[in-house]
PDB file of N, CA and C in Angstrom:
ATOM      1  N   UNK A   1    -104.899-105.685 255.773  1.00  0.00           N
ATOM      2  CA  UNK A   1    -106.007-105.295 256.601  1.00  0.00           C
ATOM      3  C   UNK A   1    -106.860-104.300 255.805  1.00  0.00           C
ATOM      4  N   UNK A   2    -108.243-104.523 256.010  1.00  0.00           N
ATOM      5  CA  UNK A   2    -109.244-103.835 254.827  1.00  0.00           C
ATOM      6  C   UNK A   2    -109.493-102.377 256.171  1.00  0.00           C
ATOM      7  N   UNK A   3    -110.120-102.672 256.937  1.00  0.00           N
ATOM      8  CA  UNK A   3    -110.143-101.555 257.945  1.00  0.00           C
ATOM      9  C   UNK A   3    -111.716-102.387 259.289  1.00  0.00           C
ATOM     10  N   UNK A   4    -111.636-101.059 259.707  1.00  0.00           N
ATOM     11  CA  UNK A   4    -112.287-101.618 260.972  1.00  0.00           C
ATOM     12  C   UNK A   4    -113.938-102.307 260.388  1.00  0.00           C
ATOM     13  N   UNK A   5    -114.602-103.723 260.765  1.00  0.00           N
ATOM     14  CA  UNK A   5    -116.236-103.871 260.921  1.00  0.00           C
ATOM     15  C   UNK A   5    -117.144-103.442 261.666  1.00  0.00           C
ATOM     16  N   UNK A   6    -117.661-102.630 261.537  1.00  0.00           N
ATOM     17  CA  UNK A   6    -118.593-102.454 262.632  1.00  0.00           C
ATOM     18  C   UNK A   6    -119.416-103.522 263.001  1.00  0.00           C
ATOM     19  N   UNK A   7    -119.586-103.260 264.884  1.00  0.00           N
ATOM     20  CA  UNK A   7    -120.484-104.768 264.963  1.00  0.00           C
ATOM     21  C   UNK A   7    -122.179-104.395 265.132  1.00  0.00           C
ATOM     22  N   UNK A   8    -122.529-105.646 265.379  1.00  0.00           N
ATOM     23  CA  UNK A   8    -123.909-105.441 265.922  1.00  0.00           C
ATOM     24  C   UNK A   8    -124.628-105.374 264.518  1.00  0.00           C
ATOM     25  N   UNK A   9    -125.906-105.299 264.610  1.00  0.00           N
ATOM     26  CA  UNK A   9    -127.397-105.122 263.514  1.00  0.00           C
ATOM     27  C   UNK A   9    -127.176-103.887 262.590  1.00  0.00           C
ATOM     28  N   UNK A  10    -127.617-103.948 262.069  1.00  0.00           N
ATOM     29  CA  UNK A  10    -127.852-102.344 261.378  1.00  0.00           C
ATOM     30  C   UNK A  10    -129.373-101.949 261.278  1.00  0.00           C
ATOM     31  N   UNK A  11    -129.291-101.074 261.063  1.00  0.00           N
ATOM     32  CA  UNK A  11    -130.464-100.500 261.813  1.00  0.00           C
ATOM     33  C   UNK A  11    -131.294-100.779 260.728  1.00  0.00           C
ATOM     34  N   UNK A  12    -133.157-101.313 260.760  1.00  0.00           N
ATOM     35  CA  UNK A  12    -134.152-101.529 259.950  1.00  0.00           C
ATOM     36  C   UNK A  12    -135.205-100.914 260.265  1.00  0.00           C
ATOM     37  N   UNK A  13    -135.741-100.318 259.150  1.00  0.00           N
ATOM     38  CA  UNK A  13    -136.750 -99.346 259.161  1.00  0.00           C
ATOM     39  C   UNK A  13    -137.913 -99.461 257.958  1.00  0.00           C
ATOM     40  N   UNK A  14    -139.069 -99.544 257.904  1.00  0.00           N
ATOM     41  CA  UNK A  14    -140.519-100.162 257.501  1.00  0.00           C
ATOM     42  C   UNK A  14    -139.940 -99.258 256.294  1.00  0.00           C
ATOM     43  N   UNK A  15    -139.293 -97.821 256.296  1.00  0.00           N
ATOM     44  CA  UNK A  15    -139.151 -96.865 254.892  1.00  0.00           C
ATOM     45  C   UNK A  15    -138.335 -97.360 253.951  1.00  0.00           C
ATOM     46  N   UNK A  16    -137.362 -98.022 254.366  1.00  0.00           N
ATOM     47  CA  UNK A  16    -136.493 -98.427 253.385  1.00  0.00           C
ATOM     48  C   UNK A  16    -137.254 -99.515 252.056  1.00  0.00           C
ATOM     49  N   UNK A  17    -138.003 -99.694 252.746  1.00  0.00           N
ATOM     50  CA  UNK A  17    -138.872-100.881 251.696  1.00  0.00           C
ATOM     51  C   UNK A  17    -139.332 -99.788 250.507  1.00  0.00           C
ATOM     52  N   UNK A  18    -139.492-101.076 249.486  1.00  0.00           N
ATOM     53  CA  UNK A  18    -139.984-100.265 247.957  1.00  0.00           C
ATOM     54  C   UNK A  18    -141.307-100.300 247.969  1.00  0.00           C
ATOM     55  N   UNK A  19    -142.155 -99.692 248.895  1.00  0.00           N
ATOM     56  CA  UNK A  19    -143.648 -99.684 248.832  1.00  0.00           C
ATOM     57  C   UNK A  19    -144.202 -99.494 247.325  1.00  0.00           C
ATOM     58  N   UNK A  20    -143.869 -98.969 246.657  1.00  0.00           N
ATOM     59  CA  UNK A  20    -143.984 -98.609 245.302  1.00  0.00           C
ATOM     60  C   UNK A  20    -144.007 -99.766 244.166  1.00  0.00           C
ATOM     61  N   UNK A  21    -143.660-100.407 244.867  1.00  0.00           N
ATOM     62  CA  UNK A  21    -143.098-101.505 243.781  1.00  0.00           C
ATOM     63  C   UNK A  21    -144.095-102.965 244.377  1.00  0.00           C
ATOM     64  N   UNK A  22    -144.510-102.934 245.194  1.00  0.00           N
ATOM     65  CA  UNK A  22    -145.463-103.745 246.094  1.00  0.00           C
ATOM     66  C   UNK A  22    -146.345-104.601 244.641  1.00  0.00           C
ATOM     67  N   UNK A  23    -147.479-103.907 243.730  1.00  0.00           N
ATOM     68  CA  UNK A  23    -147.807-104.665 243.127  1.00  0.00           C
ATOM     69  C   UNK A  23    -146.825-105.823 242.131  1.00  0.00           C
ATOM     70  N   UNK A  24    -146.371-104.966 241.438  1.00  0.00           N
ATOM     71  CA  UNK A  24    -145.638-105.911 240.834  1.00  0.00           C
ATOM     72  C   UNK A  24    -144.476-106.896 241.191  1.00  0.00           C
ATOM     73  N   UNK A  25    -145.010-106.813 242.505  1.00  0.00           N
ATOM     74  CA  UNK A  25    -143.831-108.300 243.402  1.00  0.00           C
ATOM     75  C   UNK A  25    -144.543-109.086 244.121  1.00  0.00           C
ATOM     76  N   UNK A  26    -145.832-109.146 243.754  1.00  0.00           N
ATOM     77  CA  UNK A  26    -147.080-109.570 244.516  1.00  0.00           C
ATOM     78  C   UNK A  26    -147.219-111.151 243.287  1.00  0.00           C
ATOM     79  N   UNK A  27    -147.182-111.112 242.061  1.00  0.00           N
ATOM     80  CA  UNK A  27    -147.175-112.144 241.173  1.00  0.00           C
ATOM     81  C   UNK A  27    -145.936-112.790 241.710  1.00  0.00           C
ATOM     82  N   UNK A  28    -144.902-112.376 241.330  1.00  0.00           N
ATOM     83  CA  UNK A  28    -143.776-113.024 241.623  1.00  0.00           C
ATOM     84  C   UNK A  28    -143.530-113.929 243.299  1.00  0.00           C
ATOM     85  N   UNK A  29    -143.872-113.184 244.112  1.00  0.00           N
ATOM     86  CA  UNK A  29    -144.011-113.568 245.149  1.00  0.00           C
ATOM     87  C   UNK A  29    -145.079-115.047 245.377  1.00  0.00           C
ATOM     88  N   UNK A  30    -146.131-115.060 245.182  1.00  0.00           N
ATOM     89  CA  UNK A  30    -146.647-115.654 244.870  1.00  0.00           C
ATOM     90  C   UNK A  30    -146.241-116.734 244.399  1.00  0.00           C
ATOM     91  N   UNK A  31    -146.050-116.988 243.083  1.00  0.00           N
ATOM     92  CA  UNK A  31    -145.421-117.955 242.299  1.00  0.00           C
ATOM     93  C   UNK A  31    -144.214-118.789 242.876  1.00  0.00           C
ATOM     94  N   UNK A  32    -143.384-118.003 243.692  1.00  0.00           N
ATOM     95  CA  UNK A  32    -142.234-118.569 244.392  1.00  0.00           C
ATOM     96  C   UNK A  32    -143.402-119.333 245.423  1.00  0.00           C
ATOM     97  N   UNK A  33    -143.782-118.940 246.374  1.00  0.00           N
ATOM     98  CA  UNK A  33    -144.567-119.702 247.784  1.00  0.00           C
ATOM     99  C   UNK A  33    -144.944-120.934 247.181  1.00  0.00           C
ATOM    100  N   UNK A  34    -145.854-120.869 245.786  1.00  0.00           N
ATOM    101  CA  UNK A  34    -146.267-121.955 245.564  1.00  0.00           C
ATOM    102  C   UNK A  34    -145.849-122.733 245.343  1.00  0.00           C
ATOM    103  N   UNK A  35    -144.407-122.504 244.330  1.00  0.00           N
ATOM    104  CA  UNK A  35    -143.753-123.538 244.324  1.00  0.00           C
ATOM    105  C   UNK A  35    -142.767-124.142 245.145  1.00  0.00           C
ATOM    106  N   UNK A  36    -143.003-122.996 246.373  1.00  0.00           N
ATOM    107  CA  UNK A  36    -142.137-123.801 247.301  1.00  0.00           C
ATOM    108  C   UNK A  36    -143.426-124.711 248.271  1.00  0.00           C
ATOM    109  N   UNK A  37    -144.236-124.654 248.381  1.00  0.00           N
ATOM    110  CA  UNK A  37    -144.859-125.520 248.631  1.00  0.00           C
ATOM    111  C   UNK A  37    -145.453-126.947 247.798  1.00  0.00           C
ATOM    112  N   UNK A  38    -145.477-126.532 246.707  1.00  0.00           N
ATOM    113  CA  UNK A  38    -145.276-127.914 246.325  1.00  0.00           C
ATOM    114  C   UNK A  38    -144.352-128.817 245.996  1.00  0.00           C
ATOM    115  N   UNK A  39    -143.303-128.560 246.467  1.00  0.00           N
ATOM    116  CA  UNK A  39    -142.173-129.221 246.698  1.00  0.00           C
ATOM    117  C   UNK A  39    -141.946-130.075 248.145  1.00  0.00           C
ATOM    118  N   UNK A  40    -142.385-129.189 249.089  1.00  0.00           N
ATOM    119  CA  UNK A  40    -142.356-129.750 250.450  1.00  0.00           C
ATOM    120  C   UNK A  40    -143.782-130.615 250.006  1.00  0.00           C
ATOM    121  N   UNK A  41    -144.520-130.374 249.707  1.00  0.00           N
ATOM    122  CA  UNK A  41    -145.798-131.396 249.545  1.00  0.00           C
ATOM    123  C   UNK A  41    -145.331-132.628 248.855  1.00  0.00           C
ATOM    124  N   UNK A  42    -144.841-132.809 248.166  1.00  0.00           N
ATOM    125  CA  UNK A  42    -144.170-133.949 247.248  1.00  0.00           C
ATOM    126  C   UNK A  42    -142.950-134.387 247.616  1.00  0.00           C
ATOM    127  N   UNK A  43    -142.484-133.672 248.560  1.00  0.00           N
ATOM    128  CA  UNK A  43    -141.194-134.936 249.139  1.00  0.00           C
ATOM    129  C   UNK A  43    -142.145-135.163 250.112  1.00  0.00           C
ATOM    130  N   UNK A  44    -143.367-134.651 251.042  1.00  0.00           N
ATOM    131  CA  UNK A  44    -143.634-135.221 251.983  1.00  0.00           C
ATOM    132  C   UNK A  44    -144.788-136.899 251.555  1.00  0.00           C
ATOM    133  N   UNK A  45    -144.891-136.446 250.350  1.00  0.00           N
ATOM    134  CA  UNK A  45    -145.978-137.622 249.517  1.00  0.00           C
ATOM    135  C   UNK A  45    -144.979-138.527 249.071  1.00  0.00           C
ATOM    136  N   UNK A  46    -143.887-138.596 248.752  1.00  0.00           N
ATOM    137  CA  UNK A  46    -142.599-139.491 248.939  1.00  0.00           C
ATOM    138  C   UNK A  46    -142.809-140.427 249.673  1.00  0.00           C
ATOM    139  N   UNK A  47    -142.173-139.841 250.916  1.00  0.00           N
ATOM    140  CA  UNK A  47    -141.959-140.212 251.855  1.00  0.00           C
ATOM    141  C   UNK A  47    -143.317-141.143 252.780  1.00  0.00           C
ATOM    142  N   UNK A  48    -143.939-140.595 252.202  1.00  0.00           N
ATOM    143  CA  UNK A  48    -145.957-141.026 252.832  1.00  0.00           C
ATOM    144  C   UNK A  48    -145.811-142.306 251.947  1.00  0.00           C
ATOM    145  N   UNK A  49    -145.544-142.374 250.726  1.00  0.00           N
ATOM    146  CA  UNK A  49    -145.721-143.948 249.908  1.00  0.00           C
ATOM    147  C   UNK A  49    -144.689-144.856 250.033  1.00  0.00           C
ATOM    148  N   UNK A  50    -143.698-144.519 250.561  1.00  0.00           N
ATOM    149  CA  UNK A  50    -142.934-145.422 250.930  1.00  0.00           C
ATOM    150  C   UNK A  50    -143.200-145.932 252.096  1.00  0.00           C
ATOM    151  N   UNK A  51    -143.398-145.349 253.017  1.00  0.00           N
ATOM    152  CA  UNK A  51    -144.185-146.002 254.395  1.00  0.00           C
ATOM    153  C   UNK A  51    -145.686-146.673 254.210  1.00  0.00           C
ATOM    154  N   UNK A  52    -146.408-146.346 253.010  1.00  0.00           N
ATOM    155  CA  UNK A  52    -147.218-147.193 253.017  1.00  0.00           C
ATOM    156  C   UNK A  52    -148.614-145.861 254.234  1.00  0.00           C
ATOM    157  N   UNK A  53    -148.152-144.919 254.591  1.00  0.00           N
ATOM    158  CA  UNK A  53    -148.737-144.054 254.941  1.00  0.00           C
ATOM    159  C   UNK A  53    -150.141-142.844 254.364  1.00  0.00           C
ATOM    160  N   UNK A  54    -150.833-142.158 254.906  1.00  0.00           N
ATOM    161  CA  UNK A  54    -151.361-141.447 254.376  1.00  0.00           C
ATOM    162  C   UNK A  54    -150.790-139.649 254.249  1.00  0.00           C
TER     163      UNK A  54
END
């Protein structure tokens, strides 16, 4: 036995964030969205040419 879990959420607060660090996660950030969108765009264009769809 490791010891007791506490339950429930833990508590979140807007301070804990690295405001500081905001620009330089703004590229990165970025770059991820896009490529997660063009991924869902291209399985959905898949899926559109195989049906013969638009």
């Amino acid at each position: 036995m490791v010891g007791d879990i506490p339950g429930g959420f833990l508590p979140f607060t807007l301070d804990e964030l690295p405001w500081g660090r905001l620009p330089e996660l703004l590229l990165p950030g970025a770059v991820i969205a896009l490529i997660g969108f063009t991924e869902a765009a291209s399985i959905a264009r898949r899926f559109a040419s195989e049906e013969r769809r638009r």
